[in-house]
Protein backbone atom coordinates (compact mmCIF):
# COMPACT_ATOMS: atom_id res chain seq x y z
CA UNK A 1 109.65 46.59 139.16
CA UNK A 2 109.31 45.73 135.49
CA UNK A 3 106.42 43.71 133.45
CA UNK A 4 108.09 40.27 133.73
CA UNK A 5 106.65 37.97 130.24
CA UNK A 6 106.42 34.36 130.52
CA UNK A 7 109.44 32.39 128.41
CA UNK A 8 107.24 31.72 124.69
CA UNK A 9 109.90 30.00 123.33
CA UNK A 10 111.27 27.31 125.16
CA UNK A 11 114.42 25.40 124.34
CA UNK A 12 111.73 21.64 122.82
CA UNK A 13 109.60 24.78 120.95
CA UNK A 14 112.89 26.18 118.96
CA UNK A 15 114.01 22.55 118.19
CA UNK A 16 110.72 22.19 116.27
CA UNK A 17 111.01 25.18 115.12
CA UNK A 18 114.72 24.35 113.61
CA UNK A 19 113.38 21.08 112.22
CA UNK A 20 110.58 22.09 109.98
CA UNK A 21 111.94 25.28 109.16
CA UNK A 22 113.37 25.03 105.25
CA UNK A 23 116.67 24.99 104.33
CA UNK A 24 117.55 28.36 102.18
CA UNK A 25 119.49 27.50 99.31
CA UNK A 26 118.91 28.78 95.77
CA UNK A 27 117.54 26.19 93.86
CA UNK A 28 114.74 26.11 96.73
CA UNK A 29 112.15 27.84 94.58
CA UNK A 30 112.58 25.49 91.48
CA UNK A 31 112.95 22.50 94.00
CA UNK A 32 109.49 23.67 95.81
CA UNK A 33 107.93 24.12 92.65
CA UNK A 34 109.03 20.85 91.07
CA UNK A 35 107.96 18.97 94.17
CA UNK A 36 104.65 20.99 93.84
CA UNK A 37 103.82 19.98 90.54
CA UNK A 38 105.54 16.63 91.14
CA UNK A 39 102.48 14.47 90.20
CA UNK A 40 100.93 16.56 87.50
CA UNK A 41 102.45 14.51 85.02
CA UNK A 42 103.10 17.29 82.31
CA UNK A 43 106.58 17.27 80.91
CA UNK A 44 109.05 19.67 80.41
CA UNK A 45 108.30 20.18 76.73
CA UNK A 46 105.23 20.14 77.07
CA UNK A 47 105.60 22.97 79.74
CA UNK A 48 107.78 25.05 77.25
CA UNK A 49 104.72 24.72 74.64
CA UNK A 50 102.09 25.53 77.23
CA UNK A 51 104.55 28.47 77.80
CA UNK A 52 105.25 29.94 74.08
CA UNK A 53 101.23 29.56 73.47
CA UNK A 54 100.29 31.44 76.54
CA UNK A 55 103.13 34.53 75.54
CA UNK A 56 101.70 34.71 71.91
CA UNK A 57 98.04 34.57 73.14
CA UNK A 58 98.99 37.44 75.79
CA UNK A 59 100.59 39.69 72.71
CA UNK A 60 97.65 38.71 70.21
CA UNK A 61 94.17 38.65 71.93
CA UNK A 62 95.61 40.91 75.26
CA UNK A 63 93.26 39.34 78.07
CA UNK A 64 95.15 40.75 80.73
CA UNK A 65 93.37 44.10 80.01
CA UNK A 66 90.06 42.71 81.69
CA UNK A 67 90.73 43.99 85.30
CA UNK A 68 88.48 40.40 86.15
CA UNK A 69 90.80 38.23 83.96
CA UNK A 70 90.89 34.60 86.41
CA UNK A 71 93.38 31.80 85.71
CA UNK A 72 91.00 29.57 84.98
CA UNK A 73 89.38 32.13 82.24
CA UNK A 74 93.08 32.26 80.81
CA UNK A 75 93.53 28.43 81.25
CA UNK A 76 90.14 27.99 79.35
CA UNK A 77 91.28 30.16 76.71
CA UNK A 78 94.76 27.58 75.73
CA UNK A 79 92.38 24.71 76.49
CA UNK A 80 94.08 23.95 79.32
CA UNK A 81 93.71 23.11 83.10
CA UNK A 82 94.43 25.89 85.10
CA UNK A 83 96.56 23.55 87.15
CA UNK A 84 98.84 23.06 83.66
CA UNK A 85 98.43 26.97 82.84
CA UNK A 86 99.91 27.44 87.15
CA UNK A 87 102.66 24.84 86.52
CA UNK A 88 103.44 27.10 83.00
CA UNK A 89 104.00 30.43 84.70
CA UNK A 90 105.74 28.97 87.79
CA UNK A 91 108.41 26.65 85.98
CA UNK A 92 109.00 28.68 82.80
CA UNK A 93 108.16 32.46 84.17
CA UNK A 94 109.65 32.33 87.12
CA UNK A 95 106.62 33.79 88.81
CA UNK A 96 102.92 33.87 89.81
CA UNK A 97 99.63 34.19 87.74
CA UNK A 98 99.31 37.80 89.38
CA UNK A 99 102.79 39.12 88.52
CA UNK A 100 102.28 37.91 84.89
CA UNK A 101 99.69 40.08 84.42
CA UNK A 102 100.59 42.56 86.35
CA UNK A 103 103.83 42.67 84.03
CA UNK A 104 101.62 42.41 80.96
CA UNK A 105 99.49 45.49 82.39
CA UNK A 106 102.69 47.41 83.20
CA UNK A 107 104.24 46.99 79.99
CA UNK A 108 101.02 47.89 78.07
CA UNK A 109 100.83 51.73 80.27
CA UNK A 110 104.65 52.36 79.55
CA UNK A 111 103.48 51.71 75.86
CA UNK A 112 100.71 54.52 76.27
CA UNK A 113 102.19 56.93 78.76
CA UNK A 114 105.31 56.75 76.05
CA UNK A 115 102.66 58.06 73.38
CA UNK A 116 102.62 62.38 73.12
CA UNK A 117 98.99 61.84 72.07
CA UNK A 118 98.25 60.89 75.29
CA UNK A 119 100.12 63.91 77.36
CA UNK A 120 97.24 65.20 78.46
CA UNK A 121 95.07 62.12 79.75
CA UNK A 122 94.86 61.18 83.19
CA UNK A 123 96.99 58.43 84.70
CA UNK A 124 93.85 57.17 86.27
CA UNK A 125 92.27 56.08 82.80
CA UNK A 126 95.68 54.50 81.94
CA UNK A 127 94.93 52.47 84.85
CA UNK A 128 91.48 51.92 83.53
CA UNK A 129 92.84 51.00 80.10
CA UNK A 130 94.97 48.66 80.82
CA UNK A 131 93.30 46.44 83.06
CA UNK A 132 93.41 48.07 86.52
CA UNK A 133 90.20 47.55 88.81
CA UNK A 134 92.00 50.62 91.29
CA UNK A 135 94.67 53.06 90.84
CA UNK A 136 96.48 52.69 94.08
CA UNK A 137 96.95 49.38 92.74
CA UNK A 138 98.42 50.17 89.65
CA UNK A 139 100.78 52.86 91.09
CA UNK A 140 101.85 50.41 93.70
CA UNK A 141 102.42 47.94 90.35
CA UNK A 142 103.81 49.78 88.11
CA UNK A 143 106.88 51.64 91.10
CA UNK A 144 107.66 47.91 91.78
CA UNK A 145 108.38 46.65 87.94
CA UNK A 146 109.50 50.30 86.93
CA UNK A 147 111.39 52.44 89.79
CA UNK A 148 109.12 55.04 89.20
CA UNK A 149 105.56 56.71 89.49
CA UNK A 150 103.68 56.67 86.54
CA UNK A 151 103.34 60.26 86.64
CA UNK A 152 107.34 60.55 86.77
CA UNK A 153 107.87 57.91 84.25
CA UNK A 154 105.52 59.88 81.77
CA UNK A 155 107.08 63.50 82.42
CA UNK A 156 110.73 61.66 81.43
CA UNK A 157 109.21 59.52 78.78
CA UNK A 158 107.44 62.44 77.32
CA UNK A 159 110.22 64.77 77.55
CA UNK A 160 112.44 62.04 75.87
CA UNK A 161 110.48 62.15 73.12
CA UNK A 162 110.11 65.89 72.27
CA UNK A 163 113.65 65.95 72.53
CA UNK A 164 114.24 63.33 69.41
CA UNK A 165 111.10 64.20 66.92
């Protein structure tokens, strides 16, 4: 005969299951988040400013290239609570402290790999440059937000631009 299990998941243990489960619809994210930041009594507005200073302190002062950069740091940077600077990225970026600068970091290599002065130099320092504590971690980073390797995106980019000097 066969192993025979015991029954896990019995017909009272789906019904909670079904009940607490969420409902999947597409505003669930911005309905989650809302509800989230529901008593943090910041505005929409004053979201949107929070917002625009964060994007032009990102371009000017670049903080995202410390690989130890916190979201309190960054929050104490705008003069802001990190719980306003959370609420920011959420509602107006559509995503997570982590992916922000992860997207800063990202863009900031394509920048340099795009650059034939820097043919030669090892993706690893790249890495190092632009804020990246590990390489398997900016690899794994940069295939997400750009479809390829690093190495592969700086052989194309590279021959791209030998092509049009």
């Amino acid at each position: 005969g066969g192993l025979r299990q015991p029954v896990i998941f019995t017909p009272d243990l789906k019904n909670v299951f079904n009940r607490s489960a969420p409902k999947a619809n597409e505003n669930n994210l911005n309905q989650k988040s809302s509800i989230k930041y529901e008593k943090a009594g910041v505005t929409q507005d004053e979201l949107k400013v929070i917002w625009q200073k964060l994007q032009q302190f990102m371009i000017q002062q670049r903080p995202y290239l410390n690989d130890s950069l916190t979201l309190p740091d960054l929050a104490d940077s705008l003069a802001i609570t990190p719980h306003q600077l959370s609420q920011a990225i959420n509602q107006c970026g559509g995503h997570n402290f982590y992916e922000l600068v992860n997207r800063y970091r990202i863009d900031a290599a394509k920048q340099l790999l795009d650059l034939a002065e820097n043919k030669a130099r090892k993706i690893l320092d790249i890495s190092m440059e632009v804020g990246y504590g590990s390489q398997s971690a900016f690899y794994s980073h940069f295939k997400k937000q750009v479809g390829l390797t690093p190495a592969a995106y700086k052989k194309n980019s590279q021959g791209f631009n030998k092509q049009h000097i």
